[in-house]
Protein backbone atom coordinates (compact mmCIF):
# COMPACT_ATOMS: atom_id res chain seq x y z
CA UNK A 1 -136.81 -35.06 -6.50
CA UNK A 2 -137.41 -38.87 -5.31
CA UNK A 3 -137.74 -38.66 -1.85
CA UNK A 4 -137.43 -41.86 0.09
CA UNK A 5 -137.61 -41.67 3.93
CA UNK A 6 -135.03 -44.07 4.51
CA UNK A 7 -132.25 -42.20 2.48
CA UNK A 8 -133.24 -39.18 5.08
CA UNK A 9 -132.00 -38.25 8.27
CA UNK A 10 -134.40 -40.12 11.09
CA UNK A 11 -135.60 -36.92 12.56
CA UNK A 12 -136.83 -35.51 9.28
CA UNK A 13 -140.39 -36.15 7.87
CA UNK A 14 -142.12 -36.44 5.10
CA UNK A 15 -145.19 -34.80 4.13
CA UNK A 16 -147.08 -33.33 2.00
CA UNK A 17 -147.11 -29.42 1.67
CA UNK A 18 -151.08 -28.78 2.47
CA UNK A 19 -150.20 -30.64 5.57
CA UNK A 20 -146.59 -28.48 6.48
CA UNK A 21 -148.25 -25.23 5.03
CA UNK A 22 -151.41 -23.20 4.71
CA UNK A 23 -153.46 -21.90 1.42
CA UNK A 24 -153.83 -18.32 2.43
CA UNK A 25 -157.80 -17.52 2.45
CA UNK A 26 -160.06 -14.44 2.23
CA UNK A 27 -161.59 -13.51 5.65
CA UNK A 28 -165.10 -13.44 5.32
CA UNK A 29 -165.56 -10.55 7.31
CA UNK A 30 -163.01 -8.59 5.09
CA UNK A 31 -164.21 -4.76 3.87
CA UNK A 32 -162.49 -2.07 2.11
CA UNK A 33 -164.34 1.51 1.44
CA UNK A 34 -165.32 2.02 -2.46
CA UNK A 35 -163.63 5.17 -2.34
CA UNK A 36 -160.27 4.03 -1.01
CA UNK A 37 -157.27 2.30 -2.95
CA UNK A 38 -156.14 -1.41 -3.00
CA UNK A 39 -152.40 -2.83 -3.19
CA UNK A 40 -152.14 -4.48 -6.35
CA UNK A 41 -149.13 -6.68 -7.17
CA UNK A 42 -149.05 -7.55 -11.19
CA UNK A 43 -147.71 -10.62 -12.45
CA UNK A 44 -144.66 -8.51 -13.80
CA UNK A 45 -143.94 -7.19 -10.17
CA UNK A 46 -143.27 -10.49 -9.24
CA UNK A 47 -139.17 -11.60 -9.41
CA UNK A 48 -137.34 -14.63 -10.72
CA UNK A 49 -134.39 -15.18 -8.59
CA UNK A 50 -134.86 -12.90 -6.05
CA UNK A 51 -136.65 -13.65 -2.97
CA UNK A 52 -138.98 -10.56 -2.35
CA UNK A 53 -140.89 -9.21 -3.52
CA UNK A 54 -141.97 -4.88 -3.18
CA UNK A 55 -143.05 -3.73 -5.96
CA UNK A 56 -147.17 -2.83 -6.35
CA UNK A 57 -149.43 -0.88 -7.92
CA UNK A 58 -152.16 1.05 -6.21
CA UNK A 59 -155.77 0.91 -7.75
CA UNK A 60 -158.84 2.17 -6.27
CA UNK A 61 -160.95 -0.37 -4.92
CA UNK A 62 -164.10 0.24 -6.79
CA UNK A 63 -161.74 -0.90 -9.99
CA UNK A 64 -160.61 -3.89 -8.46
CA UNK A 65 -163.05 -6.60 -10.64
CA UNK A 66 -160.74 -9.23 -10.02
CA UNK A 67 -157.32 -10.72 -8.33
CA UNK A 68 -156.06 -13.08 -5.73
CA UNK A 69 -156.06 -11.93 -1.78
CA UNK A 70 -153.06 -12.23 -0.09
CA UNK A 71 -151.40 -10.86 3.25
CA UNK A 72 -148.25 -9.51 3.90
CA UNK A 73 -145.32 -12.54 4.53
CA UNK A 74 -146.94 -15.07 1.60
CA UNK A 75 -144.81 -16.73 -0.29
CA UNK A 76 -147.22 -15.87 -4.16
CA UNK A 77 -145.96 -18.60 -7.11
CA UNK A 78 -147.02 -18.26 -10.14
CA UNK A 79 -149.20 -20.70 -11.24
CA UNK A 80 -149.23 -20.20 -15.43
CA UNK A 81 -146.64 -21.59 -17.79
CA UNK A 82 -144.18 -20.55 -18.37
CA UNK A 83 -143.92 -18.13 -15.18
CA UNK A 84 -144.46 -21.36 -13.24
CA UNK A 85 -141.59 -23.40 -14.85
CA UNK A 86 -139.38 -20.19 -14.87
CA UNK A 87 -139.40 -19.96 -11.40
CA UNK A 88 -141.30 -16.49 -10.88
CA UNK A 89 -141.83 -16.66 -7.25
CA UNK A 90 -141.30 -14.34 -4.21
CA UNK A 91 -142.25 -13.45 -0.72
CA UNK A 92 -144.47 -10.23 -0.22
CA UNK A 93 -142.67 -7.30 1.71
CA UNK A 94 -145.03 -4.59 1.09
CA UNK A 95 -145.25 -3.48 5.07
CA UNK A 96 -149.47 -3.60 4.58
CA UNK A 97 -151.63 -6.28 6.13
CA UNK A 98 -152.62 -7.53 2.64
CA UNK A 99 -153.37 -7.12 -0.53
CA UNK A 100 -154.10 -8.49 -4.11
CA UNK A 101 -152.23 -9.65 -6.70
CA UNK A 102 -152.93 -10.98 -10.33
CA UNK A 103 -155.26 -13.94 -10.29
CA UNK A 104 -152.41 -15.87 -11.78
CA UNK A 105 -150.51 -16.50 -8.51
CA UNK A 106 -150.97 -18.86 -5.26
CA UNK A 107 -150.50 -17.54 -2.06
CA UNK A 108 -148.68 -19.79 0.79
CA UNK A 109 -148.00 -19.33 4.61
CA UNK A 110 -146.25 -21.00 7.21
CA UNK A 111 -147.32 -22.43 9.98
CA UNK A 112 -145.91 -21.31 13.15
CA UNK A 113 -143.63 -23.54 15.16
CA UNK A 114 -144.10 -26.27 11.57
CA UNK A 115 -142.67 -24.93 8.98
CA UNK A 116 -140.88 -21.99 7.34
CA UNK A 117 -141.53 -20.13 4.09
CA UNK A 118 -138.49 -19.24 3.05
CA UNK A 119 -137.50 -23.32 3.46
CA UNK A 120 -140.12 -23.38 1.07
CA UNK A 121 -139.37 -20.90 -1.30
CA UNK A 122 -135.79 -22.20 -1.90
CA UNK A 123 -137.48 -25.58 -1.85
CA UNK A 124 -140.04 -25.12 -4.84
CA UNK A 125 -136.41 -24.10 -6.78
CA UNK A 126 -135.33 -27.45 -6.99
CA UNK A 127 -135.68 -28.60 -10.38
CA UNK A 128 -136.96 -31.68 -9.78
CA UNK A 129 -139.50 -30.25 -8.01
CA UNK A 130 -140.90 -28.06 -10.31
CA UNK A 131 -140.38 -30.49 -12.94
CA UNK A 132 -142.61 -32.46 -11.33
CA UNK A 133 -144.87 -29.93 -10.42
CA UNK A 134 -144.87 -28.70 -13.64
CA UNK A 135 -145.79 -32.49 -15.59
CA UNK A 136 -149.01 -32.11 -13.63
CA UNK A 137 -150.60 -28.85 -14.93
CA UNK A 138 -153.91 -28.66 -16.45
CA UNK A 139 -154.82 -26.79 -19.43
CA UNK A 140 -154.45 -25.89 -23.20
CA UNK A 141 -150.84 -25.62 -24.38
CA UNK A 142 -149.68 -22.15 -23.68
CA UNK A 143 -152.11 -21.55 -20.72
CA UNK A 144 -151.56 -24.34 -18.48
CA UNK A 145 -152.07 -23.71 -15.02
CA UNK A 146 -150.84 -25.06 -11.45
CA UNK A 147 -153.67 -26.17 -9.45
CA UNK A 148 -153.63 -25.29 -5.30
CA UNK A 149 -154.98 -29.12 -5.26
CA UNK A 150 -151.78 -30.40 -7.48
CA UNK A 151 -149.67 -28.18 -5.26
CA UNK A 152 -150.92 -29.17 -1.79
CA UNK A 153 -150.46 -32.65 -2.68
CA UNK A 154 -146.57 -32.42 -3.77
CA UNK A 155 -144.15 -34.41 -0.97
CA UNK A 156 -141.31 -32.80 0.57
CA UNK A 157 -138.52 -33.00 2.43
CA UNK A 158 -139.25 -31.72 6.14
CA UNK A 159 -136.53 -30.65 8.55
CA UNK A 160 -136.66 -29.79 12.46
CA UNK A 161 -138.38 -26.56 11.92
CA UNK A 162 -134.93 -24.66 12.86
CA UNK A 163 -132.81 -26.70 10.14
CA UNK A 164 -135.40 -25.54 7.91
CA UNK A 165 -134.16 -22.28 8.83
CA UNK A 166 -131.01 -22.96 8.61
CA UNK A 167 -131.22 -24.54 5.39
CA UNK A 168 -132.85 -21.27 4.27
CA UNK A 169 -130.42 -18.99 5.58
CA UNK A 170 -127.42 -20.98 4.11
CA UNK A 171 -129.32 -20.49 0.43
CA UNK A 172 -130.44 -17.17 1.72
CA UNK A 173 -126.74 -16.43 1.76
CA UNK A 174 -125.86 -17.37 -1.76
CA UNK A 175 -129.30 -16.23 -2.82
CA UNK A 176 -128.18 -12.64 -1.71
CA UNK A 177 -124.88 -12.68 -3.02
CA UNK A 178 -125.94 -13.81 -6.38
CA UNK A 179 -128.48 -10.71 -6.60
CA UNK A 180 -125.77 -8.48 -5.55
CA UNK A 181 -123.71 -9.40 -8.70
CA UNK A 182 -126.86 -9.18 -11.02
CA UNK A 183 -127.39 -5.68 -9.43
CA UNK A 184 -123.85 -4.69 -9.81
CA UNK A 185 -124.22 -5.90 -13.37
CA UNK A 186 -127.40 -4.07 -14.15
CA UNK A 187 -125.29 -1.14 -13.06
CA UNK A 188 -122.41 -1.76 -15.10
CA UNK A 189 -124.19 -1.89 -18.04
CA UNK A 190 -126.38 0.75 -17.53
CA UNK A 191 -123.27 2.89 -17.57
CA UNK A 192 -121.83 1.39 -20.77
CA UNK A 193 -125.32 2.86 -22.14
CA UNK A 194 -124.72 6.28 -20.66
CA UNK A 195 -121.29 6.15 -22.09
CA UNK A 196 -122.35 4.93 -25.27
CA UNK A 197 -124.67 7.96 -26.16
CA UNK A 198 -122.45 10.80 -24.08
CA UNK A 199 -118.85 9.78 -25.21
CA UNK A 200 -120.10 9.54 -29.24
CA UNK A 201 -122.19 13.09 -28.38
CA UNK A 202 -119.51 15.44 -26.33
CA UNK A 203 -116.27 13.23 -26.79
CA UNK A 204 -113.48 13.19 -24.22
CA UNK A 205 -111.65 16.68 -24.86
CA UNK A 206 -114.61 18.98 -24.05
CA UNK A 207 -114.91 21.07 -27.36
CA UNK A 208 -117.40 23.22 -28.70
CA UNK A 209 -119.81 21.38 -30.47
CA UNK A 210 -120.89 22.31 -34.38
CA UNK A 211 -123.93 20.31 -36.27
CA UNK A 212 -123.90 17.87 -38.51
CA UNK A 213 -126.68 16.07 -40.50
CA UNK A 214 -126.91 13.37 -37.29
CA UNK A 215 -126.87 16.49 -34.60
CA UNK A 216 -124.08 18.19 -32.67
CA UNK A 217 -120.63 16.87 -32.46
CA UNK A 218 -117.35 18.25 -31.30
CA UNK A 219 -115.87 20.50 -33.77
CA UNK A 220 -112.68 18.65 -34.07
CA UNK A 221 -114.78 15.40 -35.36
CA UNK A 222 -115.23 14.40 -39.22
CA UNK A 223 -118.14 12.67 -40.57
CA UNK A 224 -117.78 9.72 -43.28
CA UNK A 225 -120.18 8.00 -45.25
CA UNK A 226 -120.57 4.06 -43.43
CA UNK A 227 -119.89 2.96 -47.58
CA UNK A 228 -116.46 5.24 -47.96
CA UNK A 229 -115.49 3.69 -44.37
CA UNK A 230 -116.04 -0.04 -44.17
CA UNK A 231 -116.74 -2.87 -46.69
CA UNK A 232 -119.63 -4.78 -45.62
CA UNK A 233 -120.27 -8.42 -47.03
CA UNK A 234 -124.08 -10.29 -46.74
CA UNK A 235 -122.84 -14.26 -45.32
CA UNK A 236 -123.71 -17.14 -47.42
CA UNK A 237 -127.31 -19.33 -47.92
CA UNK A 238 -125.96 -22.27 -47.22
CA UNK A 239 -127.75 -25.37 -48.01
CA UNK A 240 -128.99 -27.14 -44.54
CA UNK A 241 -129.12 -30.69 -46.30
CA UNK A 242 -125.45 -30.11 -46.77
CA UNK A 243 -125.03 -30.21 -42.78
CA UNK A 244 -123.11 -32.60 -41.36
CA UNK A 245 -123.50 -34.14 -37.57
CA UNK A 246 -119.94 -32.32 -36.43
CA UNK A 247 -117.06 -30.98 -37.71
CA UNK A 248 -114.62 -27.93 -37.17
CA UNK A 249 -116.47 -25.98 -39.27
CA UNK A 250 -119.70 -24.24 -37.38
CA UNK A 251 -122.09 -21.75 -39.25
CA UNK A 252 -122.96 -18.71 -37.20
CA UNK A 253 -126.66 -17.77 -37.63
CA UNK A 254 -128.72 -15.34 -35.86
CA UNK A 255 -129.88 -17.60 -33.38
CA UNK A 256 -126.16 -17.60 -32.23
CA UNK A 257 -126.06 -13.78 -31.85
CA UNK A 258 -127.30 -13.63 -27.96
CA UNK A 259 -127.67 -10.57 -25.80
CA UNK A 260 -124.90 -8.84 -28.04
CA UNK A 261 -122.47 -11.99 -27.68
CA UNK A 262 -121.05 -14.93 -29.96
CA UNK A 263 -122.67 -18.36 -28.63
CA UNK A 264 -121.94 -21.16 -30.20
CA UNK A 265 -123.69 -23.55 -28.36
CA UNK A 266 -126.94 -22.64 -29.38
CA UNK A 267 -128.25 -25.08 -32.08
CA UNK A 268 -125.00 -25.64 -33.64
CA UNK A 269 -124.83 -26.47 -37.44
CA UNK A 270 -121.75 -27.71 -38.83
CA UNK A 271 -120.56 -27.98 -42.52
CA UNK A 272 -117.66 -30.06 -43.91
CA UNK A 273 -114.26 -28.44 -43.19
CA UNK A 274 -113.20 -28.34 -46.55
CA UNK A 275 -115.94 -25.53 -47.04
CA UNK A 276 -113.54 -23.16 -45.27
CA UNK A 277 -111.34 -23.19 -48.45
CA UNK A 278 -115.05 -23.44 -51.30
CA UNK A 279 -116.27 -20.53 -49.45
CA UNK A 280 -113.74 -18.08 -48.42
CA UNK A 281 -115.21 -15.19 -48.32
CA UNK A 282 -117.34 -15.82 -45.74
CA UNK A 283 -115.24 -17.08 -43.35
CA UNK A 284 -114.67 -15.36 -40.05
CA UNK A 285 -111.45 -13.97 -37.96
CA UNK A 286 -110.44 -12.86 -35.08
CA UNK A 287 -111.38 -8.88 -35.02
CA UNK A 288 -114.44 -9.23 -37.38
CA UNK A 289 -117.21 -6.77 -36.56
CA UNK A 290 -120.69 -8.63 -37.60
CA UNK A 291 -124.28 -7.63 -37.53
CA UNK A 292 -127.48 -8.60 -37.26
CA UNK A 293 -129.61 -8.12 -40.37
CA UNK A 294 -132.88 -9.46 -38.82
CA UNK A 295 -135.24 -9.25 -36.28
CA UNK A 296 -138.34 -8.26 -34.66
CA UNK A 297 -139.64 -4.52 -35.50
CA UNK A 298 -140.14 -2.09 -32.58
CA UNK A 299 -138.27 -5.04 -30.60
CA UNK A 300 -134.34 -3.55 -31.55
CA UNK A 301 -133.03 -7.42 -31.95
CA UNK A 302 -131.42 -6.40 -34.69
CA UNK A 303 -128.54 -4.70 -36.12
CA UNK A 304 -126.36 -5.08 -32.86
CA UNK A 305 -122.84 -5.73 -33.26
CA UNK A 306 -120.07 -8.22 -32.38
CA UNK A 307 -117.01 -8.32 -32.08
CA UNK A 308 -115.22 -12.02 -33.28
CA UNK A 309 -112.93 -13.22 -30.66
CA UNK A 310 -109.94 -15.67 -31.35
CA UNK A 311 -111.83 -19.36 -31.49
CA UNK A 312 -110.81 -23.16 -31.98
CA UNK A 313 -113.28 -23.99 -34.71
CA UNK A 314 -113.63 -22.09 -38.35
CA UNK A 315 -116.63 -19.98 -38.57
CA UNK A 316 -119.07 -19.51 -41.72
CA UNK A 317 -121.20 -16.86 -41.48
CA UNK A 318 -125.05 -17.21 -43.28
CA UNK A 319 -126.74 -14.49 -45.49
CA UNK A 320 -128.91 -12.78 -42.41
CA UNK A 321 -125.80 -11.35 -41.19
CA UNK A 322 -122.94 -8.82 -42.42
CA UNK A 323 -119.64 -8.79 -41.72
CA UNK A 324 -118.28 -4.98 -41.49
CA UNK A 325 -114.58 -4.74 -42.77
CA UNK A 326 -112.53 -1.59 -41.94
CA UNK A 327 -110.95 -0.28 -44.94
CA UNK A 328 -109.47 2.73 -43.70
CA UNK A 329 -106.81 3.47 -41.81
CA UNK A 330 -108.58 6.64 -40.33
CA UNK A 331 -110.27 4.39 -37.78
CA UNK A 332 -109.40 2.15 -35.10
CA UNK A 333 -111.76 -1.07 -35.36
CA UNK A 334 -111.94 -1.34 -31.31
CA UNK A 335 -113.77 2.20 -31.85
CA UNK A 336 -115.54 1.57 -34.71
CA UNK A 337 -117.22 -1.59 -32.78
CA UNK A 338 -118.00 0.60 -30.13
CA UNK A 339 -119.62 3.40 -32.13
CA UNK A 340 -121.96 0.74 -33.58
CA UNK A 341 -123.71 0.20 -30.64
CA UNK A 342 -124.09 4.12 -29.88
CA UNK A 343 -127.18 5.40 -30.12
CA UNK A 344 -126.07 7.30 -33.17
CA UNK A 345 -125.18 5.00 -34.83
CA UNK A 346 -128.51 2.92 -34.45
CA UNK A 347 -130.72 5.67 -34.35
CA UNK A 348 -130.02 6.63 -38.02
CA UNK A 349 -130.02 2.92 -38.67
CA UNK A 350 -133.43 1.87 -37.13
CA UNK A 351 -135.50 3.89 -39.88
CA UNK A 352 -133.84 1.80 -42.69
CA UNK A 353 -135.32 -1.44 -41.26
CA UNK A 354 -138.00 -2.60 -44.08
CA UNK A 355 -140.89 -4.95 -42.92
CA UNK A 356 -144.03 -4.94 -40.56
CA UNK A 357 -143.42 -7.37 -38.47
CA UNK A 358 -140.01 -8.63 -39.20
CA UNK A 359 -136.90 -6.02 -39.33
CA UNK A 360 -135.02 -6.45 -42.83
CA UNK A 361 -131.71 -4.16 -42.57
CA UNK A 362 -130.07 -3.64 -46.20
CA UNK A 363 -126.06 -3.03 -46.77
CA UNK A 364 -127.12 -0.61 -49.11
CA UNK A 365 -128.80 1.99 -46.94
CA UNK A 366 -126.36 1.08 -44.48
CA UNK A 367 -123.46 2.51 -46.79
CA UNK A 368 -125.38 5.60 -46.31
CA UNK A 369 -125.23 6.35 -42.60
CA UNK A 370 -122.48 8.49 -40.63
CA UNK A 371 -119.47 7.52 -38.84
CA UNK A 372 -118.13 9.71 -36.49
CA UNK A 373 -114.10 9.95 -36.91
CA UNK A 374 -112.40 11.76 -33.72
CA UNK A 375 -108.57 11.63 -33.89
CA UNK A 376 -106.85 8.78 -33.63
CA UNK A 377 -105.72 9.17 -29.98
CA UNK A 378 -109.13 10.02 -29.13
CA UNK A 379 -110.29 7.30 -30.94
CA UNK A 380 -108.60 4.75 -28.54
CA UNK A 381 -109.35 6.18 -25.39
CA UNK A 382 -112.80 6.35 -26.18
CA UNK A 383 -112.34 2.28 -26.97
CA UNK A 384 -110.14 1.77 -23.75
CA UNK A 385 -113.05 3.30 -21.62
CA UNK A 386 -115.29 0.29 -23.02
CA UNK A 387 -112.48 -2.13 -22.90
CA UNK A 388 -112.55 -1.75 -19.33
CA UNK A 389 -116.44 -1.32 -18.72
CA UNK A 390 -116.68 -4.54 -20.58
CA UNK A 391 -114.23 -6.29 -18.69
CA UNK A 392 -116.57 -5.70 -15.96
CA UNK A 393 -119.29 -6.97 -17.06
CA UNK A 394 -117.76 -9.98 -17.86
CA UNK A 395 -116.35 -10.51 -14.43
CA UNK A 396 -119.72 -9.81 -13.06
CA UNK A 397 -121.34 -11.95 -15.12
CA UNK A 398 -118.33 -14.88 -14.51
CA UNK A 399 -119.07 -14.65 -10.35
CA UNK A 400 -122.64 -14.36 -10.85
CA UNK A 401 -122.67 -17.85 -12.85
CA UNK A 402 -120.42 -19.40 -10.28
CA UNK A 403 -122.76 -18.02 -7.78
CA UNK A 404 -125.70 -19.85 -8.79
CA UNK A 405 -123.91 -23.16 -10.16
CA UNK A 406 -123.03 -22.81 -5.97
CA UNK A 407 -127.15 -22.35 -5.23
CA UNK A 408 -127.73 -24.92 -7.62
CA UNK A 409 -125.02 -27.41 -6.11
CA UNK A 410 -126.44 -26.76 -2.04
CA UNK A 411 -129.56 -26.69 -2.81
CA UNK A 412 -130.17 -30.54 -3.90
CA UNK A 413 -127.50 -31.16 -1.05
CA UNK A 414 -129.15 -29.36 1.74
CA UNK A 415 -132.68 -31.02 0.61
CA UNK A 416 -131.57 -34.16 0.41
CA UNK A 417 -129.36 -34.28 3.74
CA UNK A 418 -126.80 -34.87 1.58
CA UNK A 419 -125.27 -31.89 3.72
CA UNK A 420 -126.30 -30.92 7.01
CA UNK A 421 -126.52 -27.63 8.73
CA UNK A 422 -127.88 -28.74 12.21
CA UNK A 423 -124.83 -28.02 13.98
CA UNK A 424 -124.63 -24.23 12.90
CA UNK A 425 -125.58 -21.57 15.17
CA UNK A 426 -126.05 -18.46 13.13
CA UNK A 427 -129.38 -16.72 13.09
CA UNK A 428 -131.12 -15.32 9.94
């Protein structure tokens, strides 16, 4: 952020943050008994886009070789990349008078009747900030560090101490809001998991169950061979010095298999779109299942599936990843997405991974696992029930990004004074 004090409101300052805010330091005369225990806050305790933070460890003192002291109300930021540049920061709220954390962390108070640390917190967000911040670490590449020095010395922005807090509640507000979504979204899916493992286990109609050679199923159910139920088809290598700069022709690669989603703005490759026609096959509609046939072993980035959705561009799909064709009308394809993302489906499919360190899926051994076939009407209530789970998540998902393009949008305005909040009256 360029911060000139004449583009600033005449009753703001600025300073730098050693000279708003305190370095939190060890009392000398600080003791703890050998035999007693020590709150211990790890560096993955400590939150990206949430503003406390609660979880700790206890470890007895006498183990304690090394970490950073800090007391209850600091704001800790991490001071490694890429925790730094990621944002991992948070206030402690751990209701003891202090503590330690990982060495990796620096711990920040306010100064009473100055300056307020949550001002601060929502301050070191800014991405100028900690781009700045971040251009001025010290190190080796991959373990570059923050210095309390570099830190200290950073100018800011420095409201009336109660727009400060003002500032900070407004963000506060948002800040809140957005974590509420992210919560209700870790919910969400969490139940889609449930779901995915007891609807594909006990089914809908509550039946007696009878085993098969992937466990117990309701009796009602039949079992089929993956190869006697689907057609599965390995994409395409196609050459990448036959890429052109755009086109309406993308290739979908495994980079562009997300979380379980289709993105296509990730490192887009495009081929000419006469291709669609010289390569047929292995072009993509609307309802295709496709899967992953790569990834990281004892990760699970592999082998998920998605579902195509209806899109404005023609998509190629490359040799890393199959595309799974229904070819019988015993099974409804909504279904037969869902059931390969059960657990059992992928826990018969995991085993057939080949490679030590990178996951290598085959279509042949993949002809060879079981599909579970309930009736038809079962089939799409089972589907519906995920239909509307996923609906869910996707509105969750759609506030929550509107949410924080909102943080993003207030917090450069607040900062800057592009927006002012002086004439509010609320109270955090």
């Amino acid at each position: 952020m360029t911060i000139k004090s004449t583009n600033l409101p005449i009753d703001w300052q600025v300073k730098l943050i050693r000279e708003v805010y305190r370095f939190t330091k060890k009392p000398r005369s600080l003791s703890f008994a050998d035999d007693g225990s020590i709150l211990f806050i790890p560096m993955e305790a400590i939150p990206i886009g949430r503003v406390y933070v609660s979880g700790f460890e206890e470890r007895p003192a006498a183990e304690l070789t090394s970490g950073t002291y800090f007391e209850d109300g600091d704001l800790l930021v991490a001071k490694i990349t890429p925790s730094f540049e990621n944002g991992k920061q948070a206030i402690a709220d751990l209701k003891r008078p202090f503590g330690y954390a990982t060495t990796e962390v620096i711990p920040i108070q306010e100064i009473e009747g100055v300056s307020d640390k949550h001002f601060l917190f929502h301050l070191l967000l800014h991405p100028e900030i900690r781009s700045d911040l971040a251009g001025k670490m010290d190190g080796t590449t991959g373990r570059q560090r923050l210095s309390k020095e570099v830190l200290g010395d950073c100018v800011i922005p420095v409201p009336p101490l109660s727009e400060q807090r003002k500032i900070a509640g407004v963000l506060g507000v948002v800040q809140r809001a957005v974590e509420q979504q992210e919560g209700l979204l870790q919910l969400t899916t969490e139940l889609k998991k449930a779901l995915l493992h007891q609807l594909f286990t006990q089914g809908l109609r509550g039946e007696p169950q009878k085993q098969t050679e992937i466990g117990p199923v309701p009796e009602s159910w039949e079992t089929l061979e993956m190869g006697k139920a689907v057609n599965l088809f390995c994409g395409f290598a196609f050459k990448s010095k036959e890429a052109i700069a755009s086109s309406n022709t993308q290739l979908i690669r495994m980079g562009n298999l997300f979380q379980n989603k289709l993105d296509l703005t990730r490192s887009p490759i495009f081929y000419p779109d006469e291709y669609a026609l010289s390569y047929s096959r292995f072009v993509l509609k609307a309802g295709d299942l496709i899967m992953s046939l790569t990834g990281t072993t004892g990760k699970e980035d592999y082998g998920f599936t998605v579902k195509i959705k209806e899109e404005n561009r023609t998509l190629l799909l490359n040799q890393r990843i199959a595309r799974i064709e229904n070819n019988t009308e015993k099974i409804d394809n909504d279904y037969l997405h869902y059931f390969l993302l059960s657990r059992r489906y992928l826990d018969q499919l995991y085993p057939t991974a080949k490679g030590m360190k990178q996951a290598n899926l085959s279509t042949y051994a993949m002809k060879k696992l079981i599909v579970l076939i309930p009736e038809q009407e079962e089939q799409r209530e089972i589907a519906n029930y995920f239909r509307m789970i996923d609906q869910k998540i996707e509105l969750h998902e759609k506030i929550g990004g509107r949410l924080q393009a909102l943080f993003r949008t207030l917090l450069h305005q607040l900062m800057t004074a592009e927006i002012r909040v002086n004439s509010l009256t609320w109270r955090i």
